[in-house]
Protein backbone atom coordinates (compact mmCIF):
# COMPACT_ATOMS: atom_id res chain seq x y z
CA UNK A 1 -6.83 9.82 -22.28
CA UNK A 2 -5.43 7.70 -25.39
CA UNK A 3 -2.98 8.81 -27.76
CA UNK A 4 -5.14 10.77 -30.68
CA UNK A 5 -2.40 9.96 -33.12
CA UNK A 6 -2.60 6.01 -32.10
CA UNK A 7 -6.33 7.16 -32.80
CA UNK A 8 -6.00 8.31 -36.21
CA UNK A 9 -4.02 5.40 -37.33
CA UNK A 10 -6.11 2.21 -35.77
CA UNK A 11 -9.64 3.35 -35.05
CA UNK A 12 -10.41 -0.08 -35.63
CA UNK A 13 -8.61 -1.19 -32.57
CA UNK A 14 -9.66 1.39 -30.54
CA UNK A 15 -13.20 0.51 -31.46
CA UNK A 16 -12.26 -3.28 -30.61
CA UNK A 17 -10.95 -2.27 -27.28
CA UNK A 18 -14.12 -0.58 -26.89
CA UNK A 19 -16.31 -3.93 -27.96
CA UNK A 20 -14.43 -5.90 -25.34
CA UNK A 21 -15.13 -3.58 -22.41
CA UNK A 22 -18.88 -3.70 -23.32
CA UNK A 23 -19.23 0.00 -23.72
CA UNK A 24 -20.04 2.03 -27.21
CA UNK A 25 -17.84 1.88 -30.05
CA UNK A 26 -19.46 4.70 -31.68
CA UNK A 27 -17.66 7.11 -29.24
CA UNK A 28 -14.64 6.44 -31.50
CA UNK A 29 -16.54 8.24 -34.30
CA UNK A 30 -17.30 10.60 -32.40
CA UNK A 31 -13.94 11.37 -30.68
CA UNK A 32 -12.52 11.55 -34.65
CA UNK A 33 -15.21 13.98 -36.12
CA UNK A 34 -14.21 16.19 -32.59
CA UNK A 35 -10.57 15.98 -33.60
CA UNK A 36 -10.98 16.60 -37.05
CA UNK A 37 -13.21 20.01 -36.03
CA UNK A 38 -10.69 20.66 -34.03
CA UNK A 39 -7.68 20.83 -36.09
CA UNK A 40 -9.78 22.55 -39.04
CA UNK A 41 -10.80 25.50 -36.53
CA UNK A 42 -7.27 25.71 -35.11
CA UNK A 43 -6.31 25.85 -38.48
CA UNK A 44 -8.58 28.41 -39.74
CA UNK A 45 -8.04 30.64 -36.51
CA UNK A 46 -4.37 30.64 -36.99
CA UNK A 47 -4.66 31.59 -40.54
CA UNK A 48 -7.01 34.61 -39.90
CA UNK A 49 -4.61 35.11 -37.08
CA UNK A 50 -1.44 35.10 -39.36
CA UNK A 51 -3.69 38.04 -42.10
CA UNK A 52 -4.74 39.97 -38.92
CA UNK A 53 -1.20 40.39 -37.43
CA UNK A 54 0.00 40.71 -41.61
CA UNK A 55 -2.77 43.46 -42.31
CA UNK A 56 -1.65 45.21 -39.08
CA UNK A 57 2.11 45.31 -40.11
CA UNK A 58 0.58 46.66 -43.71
CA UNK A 59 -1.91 49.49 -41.66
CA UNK A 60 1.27 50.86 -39.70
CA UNK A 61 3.04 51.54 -43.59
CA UNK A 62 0.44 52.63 -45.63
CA UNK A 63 0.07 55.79 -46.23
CA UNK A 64 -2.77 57.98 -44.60
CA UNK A 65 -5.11 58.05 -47.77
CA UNK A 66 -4.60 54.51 -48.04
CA UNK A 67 -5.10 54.11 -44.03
CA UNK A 68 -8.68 54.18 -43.60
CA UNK A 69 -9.77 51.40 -46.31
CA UNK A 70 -7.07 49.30 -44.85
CA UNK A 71 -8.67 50.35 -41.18
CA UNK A 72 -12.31 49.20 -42.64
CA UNK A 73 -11.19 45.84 -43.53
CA UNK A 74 -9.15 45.54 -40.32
CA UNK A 75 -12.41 45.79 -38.13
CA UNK A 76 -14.83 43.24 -40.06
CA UNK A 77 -11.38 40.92 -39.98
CA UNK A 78 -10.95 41.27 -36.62
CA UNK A 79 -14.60 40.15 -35.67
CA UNK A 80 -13.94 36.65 -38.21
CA UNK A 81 -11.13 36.41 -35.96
CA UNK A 82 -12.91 36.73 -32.86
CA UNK A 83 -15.82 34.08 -34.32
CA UNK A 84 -12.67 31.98 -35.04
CA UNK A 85 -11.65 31.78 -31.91
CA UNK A 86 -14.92 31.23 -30.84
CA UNK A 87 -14.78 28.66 -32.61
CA UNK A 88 -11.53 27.07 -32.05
CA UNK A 89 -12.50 27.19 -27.91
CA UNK A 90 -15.87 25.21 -28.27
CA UNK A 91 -13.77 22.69 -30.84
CA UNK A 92 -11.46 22.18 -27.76
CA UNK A 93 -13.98 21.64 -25.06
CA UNK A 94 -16.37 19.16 -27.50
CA UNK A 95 -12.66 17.55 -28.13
CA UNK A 96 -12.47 17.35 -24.18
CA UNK A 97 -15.37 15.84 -23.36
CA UNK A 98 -15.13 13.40 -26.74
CA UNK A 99 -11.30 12.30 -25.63
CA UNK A 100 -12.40 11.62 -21.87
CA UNK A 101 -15.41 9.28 -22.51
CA UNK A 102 -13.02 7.03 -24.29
CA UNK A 103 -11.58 4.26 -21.94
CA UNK A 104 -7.20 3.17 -22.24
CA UNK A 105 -7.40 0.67 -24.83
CA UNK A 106 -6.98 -2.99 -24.15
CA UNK A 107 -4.18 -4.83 -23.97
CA UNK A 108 -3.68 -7.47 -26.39
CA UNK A 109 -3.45 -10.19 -24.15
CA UNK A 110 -6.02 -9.55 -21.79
CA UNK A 111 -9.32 -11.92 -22.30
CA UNK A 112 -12.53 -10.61 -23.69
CA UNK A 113 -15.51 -10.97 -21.29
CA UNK A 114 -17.20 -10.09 -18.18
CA UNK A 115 -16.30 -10.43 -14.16
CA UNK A 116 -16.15 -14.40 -14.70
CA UNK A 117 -14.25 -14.60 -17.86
CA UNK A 118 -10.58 -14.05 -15.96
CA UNK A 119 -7.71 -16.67 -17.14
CA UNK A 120 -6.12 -18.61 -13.84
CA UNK A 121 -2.16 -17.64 -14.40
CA UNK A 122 -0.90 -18.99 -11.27
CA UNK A 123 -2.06 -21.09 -7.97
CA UNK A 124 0.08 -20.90 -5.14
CA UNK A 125 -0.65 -22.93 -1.74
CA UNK A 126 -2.73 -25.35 -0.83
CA UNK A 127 -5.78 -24.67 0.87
CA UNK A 128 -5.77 -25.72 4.95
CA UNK A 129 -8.03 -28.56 5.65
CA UNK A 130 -10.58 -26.97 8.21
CA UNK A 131 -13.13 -29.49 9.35
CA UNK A 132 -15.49 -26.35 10.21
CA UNK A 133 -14.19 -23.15 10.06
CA UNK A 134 -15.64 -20.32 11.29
CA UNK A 135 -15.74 -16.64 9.77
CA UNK A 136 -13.58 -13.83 9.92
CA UNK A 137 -15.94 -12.44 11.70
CA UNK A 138 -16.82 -15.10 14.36
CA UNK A 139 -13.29 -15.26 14.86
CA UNK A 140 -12.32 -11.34 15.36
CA UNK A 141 -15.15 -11.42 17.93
CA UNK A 142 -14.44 -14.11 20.20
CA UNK A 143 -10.67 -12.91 19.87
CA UNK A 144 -11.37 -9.24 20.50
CA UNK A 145 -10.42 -8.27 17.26
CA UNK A 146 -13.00 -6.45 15.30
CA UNK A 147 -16.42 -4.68 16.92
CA UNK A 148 -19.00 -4.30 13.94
CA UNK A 149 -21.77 -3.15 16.15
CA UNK A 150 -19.97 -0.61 17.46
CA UNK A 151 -18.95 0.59 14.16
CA UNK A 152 -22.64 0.83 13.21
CA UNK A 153 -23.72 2.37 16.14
CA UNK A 154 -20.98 5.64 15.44
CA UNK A 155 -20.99 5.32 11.88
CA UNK A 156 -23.95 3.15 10.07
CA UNK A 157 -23.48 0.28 7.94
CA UNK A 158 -20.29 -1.09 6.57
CA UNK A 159 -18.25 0.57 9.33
CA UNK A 160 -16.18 -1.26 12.33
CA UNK A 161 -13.81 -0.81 15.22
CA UNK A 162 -10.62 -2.85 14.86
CA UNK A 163 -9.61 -3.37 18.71
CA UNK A 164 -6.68 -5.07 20.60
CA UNK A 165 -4.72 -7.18 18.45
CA UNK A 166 -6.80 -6.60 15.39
CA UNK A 167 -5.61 -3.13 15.12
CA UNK A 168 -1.69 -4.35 15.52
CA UNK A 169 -2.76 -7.04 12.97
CA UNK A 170 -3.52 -4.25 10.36
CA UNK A 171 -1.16 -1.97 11.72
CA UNK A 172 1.72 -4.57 11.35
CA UNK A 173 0.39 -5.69 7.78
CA UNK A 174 1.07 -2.20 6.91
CA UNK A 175 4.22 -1.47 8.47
CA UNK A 176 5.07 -4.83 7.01
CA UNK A 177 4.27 -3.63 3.32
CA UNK A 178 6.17 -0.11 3.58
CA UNK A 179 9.17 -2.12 4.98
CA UNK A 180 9.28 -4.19 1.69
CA UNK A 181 8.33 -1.27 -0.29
CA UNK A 182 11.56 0.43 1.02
CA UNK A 183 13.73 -2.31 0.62
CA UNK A 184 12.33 -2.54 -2.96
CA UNK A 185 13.30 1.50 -3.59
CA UNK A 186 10.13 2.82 -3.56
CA UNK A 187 9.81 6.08 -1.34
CA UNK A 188 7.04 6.11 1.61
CA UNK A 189 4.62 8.67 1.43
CA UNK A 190 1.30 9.90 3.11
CA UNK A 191 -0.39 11.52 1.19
CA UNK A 192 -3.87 13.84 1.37
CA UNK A 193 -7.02 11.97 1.14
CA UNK A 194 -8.78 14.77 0.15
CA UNK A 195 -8.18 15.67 -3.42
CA UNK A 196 -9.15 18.12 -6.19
CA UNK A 197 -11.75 17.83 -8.89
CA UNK A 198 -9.23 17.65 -11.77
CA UNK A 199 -6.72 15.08 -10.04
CA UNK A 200 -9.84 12.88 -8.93
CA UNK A 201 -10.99 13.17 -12.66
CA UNK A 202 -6.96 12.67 -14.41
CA UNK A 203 -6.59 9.51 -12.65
CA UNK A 204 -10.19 7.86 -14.06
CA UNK A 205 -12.11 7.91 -11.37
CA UNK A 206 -14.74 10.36 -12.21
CA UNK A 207 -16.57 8.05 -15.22
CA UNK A 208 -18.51 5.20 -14.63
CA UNK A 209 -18.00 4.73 -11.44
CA UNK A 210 -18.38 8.00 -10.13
CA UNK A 211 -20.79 6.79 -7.75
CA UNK A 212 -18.10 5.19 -5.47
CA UNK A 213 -16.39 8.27 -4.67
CA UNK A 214 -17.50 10.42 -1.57
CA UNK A 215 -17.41 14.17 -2.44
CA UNK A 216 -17.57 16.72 0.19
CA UNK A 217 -19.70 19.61 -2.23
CA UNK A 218 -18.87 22.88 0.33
CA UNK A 219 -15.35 22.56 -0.46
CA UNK A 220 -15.11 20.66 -3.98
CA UNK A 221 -13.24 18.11 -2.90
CA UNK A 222 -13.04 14.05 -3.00
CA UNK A 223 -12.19 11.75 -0.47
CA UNK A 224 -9.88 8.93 -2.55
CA UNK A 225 -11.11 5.60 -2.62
CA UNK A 226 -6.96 4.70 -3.25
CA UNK A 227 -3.91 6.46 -2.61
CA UNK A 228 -3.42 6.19 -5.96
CA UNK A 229 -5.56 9.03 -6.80
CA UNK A 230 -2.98 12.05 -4.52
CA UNK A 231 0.21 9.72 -5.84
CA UNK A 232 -0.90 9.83 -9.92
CA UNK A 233 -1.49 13.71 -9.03
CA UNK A 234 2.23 14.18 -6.79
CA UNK A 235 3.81 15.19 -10.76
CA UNK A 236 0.81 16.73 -11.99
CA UNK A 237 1.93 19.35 -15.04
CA UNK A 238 5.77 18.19 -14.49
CA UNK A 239 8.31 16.79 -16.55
CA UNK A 240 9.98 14.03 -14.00
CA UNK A 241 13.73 12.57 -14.57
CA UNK A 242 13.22 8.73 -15.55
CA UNK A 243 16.96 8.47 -16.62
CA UNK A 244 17.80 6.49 -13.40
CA UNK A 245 14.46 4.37 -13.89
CA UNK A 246 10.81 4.27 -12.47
CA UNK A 247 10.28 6.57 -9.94
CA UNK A 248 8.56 4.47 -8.19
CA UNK A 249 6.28 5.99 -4.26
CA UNK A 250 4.24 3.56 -1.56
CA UNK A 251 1.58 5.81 -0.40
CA UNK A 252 0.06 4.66 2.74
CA UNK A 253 -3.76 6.02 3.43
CA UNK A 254 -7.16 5.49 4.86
CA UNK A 255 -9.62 5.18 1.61
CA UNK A 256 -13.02 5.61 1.14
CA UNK A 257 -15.60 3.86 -0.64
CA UNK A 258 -19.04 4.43 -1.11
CA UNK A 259 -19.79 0.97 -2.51
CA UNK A 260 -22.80 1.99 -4.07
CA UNK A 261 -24.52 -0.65 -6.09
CA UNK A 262 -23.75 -3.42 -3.43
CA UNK A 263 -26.41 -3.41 -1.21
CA UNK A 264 -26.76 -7.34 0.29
CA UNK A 265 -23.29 -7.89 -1.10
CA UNK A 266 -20.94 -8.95 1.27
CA UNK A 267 -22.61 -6.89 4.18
CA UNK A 268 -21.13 -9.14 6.59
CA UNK A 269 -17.94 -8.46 8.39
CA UNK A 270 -14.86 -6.31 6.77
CA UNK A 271 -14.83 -7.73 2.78
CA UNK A 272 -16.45 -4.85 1.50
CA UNK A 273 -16.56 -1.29 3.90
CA UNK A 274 -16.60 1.86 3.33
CA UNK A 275 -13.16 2.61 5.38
CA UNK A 276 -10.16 0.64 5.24
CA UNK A 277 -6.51 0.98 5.04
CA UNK A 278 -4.45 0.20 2.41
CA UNK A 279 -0.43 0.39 0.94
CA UNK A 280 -0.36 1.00 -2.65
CA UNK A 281 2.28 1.02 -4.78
CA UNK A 282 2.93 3.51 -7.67
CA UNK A 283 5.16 3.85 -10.66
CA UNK A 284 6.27 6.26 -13.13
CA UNK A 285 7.88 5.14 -16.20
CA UNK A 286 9.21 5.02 -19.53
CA UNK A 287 6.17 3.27 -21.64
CA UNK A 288 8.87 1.16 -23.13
CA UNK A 289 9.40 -0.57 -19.74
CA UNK A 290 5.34 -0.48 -18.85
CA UNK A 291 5.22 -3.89 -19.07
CA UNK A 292 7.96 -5.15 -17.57
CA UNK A 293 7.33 -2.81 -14.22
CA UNK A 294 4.13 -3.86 -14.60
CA UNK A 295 5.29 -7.65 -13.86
CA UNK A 296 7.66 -6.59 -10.95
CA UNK A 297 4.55 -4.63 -8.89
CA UNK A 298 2.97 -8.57 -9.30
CA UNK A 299 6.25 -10.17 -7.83
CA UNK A 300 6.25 -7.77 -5.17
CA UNK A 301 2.53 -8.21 -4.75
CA UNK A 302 3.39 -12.31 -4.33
CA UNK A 303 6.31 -11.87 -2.10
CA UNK A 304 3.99 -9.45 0.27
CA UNK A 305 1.44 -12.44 0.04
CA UNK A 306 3.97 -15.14 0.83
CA UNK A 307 4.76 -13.55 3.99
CA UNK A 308 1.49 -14.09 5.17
CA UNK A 309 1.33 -17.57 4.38
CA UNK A 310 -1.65 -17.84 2.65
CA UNK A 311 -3.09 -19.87 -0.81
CA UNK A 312 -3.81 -17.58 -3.62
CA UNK A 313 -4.17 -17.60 -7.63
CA UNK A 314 -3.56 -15.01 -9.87
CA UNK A 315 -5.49 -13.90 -12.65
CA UNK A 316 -5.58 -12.26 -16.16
CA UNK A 317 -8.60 -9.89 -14.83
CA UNK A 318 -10.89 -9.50 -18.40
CA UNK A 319 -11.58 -6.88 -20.69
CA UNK A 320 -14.72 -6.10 -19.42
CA UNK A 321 -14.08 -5.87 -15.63
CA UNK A 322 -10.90 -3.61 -16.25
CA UNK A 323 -11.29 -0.05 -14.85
CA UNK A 324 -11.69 2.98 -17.15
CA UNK A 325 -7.73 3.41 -16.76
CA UNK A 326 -6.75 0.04 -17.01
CA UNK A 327 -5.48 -1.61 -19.83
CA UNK A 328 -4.19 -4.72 -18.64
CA UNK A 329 -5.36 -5.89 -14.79
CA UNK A 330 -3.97 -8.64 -12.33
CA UNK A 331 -5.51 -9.36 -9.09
CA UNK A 332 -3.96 -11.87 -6.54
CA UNK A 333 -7.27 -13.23 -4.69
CA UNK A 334 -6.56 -15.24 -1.81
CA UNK A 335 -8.24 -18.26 -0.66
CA UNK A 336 -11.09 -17.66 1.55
CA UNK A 337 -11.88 -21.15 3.91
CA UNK A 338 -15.46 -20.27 4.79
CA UNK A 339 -16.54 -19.27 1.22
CA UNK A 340 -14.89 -22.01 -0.38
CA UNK A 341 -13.58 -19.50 -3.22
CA UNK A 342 -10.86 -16.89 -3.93
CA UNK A 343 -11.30 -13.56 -3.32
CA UNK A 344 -9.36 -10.80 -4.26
CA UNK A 345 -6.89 -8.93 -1.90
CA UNK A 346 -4.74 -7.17 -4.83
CA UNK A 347 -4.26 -5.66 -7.87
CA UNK A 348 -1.65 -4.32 -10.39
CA UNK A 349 -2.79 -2.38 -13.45
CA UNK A 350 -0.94 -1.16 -16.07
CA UNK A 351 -2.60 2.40 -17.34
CA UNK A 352 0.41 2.60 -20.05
CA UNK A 353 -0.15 6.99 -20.69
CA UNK A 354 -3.87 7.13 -20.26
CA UNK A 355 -3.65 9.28 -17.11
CA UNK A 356 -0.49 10.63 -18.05
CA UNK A 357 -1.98 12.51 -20.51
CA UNK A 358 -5.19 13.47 -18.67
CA UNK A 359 -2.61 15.08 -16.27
CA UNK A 360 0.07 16.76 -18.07
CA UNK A 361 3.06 14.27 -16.91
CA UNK A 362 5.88 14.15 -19.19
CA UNK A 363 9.72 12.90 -19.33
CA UNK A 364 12.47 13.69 -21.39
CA UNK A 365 13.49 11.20 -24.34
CA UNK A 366 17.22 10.79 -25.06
CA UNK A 367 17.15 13.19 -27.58
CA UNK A 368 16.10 15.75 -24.46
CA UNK A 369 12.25 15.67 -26.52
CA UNK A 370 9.03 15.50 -23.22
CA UNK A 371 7.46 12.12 -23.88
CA UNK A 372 4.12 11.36 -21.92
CA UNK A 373 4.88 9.14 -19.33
CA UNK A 374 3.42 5.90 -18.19
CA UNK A 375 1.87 5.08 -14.64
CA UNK A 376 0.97 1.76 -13.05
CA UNK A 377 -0.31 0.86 -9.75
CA UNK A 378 -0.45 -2.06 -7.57
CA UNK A 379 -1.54 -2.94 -3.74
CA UNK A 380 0.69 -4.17 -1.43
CA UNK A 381 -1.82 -4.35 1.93
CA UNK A 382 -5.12 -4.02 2.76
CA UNK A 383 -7.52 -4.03 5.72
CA UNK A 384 -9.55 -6.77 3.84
CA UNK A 385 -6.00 -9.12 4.26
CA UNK A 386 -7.32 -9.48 7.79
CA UNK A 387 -10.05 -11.99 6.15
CA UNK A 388 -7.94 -14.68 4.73
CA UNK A 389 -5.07 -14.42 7.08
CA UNK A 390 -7.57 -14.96 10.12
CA UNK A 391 -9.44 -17.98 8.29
CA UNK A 392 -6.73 -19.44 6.88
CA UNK A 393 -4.66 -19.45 10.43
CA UNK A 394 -7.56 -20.50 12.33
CA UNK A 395 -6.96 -23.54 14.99
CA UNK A 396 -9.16 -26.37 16.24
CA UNK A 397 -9.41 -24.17 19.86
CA UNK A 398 -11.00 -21.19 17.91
CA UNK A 399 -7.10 -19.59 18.21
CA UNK A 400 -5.71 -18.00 15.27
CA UNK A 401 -1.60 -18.34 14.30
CA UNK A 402 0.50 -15.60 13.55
CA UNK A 403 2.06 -15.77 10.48
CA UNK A 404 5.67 -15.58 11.44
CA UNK A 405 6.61 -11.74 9.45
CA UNK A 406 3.83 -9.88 11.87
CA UNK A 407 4.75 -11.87 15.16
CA UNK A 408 7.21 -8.69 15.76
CA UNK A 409 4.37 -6.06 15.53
CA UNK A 410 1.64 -7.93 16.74
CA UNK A 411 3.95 -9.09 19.77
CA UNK A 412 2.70 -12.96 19.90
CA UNK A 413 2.43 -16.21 18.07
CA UNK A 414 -0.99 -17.06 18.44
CA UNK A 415 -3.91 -15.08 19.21
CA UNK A 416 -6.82 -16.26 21.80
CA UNK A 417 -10.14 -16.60 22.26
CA UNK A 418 -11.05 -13.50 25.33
CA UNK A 419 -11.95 -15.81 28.35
């Protein structure tokens, strides 16, 4: 949620913010008029409050021919005071609901626009001249790599089998990612991919793109579509010590995706599934330092990309393709031979206190004062990797090369075609 004070002082820019991700800027309006209820029934409760527990202190001194006026007066006030509390709780939940339709608000720097209105920051690599390549797909077949009709035939659509050498591809991209992550101080984790309502719903993913998430109604739960979700949630209602800097976890998980919406969009081969396996990074800091952690998840990001030897650019993702969370976005997309485009294999976004606040996660201040803290989040490996680093590595003899950092897990330089 956004800071109600920040709010109060700059509606305009909240309603800006608002403009820029294409959704209503009359919610602003209506997120003040719920605050300002709010604080007038608060206020009115605690004053009726303050008589009641007054005229109580008066009833227990007065004497007993004054008593039973004073008893009279103390039953109809006790009913206001009931009605204001009424009142106060349905202020709180129309506050609620009016504070959580409101997206983070945009960074200043981040373009306005749609999924094509991105700014190019950086292009690193060139991309390999391939006089024909062939798919990711082609190629994890005839090297034993990926089984898609196999996966459809357990699971349906959008599912696979990674088999052989594919699975110590991913397995070593992974393993690869936590190593780095460790070196980097973050600490590993694996966490539950089954989460509850309220830590599905802190972390942002519950709004407008609800309809991605898998939930499992007998038991109220959600299967995450990023570890992000269970790491945002690990300080849930805690005040954490930042005095030694970020704390800063690499989750590893499997992640689930419903991917509603895309039907005929990238149906073929691994881009988009509705499985995969992913390491994501996650930070906890002082909002002072947001935006400086924010550029050391995309150096980290870059250096995880370099070791796979592959061309990518990054860019300023814009206003209007950020998530709910998300005030400022980059992705790293990487180059994709076959498509003759970059797609995206990572992203870093900075959600400054926005889910923070949704789920009670403070610090101390040096003066000792809790502070909402600031989270940010950033991948470091995916299952969708597999795509560029197979088309990009491809040979003239339908062979793929090993990218020198996964020769140790994958236990060879080149992979084959199966003969």
């Amino acid at each position: 949620m956004i800071d109600l004070k920040f709010l109060r002082e700059n509606p305009d820019v909240v309603r800006a913010s608002q403009r820029a991700r294409g959704e209503d800027p009359e919610l602003v309006d209506a997120l003040l008029s719920a605050d300002s209820t709010r604080r007038a029934a608060v206020a009115s409760a605690d004053s009726l409050r303050a008589e009641q527990k007054a005229l109580g202190k008066r009833i227990g001194q007065a004497k007993p021919d004054e008593r039973a006026e004073l008893l009279t007066g103390a039953s109809a006030l006790a009913q206001r005071v009931k009605d204001a509390n009424a009142a106060e709780t349905q202020a709180n939940e129309q506050l609620s609901t009016a504070h959580r339709a409101i997206s983070n608000v945009v960074h200043s720097a981040v373009p306005v626009g749609g999924e094509d209105d991105f700014v190019v920051l950086e292009t690193v690599g060139t991309p390999p001249a391939i006089a024909a390549p062939k798919d990711h797909l082609e190629l994890g077949e005839s090297l034993g790599l990926i089984d898609m009709e196999r996966g459809a035939k357990v699971s349906g659509s959008r599912f696979y089998f990674l088999t052989g050498n594919g699975a110590l591809l991913q397995l070593g991209l992974l393993q690869l990612a936590i190593q780095k992550a460790v070196a980097a101080g973050f600490t590993p984790m694996i966490p539950p991919v089954l989460v509850r309502p309220e830590i599905m719903a802190g972390t942002g993913f519950l709004g407008a793109h609800s309809a991605e998430v898998y939930h499992l109604a007998d038991d109220d739960l959600y299967l995450v579509g990023t570890s992000e979700v269970p790491l945002a949630g690990y300080h849930s209602g805690e005040i954490i010590d930042l005095t030694n800097g970020p704390l800063r976890y690499a989750g590893w998980s499997s992640c689930f995706r419903r991917e509603a919406g895309s039907y005929g969009k990238d149906t073929r081969g691994i881009i988009r599934v509705h499985q995969f396996d992913k390491v994501e990074m996650f930070s906890f800091c002082d909002p002072a330092h947001a935006e400086e952690e924010h550029q050391r998840l995309l150096g980290w990001e870059k250096d995880m990309l370099a070791a796979i030897e592959v061309p990518y650019r990054v860019i300023d993702v814009a206003s209007g393709d950020l998530g709910a969370s998300a005030a400022r976005k980059f992705d790293c997309e990487a180059w994709v031979p076959t498509q003759q485009t970059y797609r995206e294999l990572t992203s870093t976004s900075n959600c400054t206190t926005f889910q923070a606040r949704r789920l009670g996660i403070r610090y101390r201040d040096e003066n000792g004062k809790p502070q909402i803290a600031a989270t940010l989040n950033g991948t470091l490996a995916t299952t969708r990797w597999l795509v560029a680093l197979l088309e990009n590595h491809q040979q003239d003899d339908g062979s793929v090369r090993v990218p020198a950092a996964l020769v140790p897990f994958v236990g060879r330089e080149v992979l084959e075609p199966k003969r």
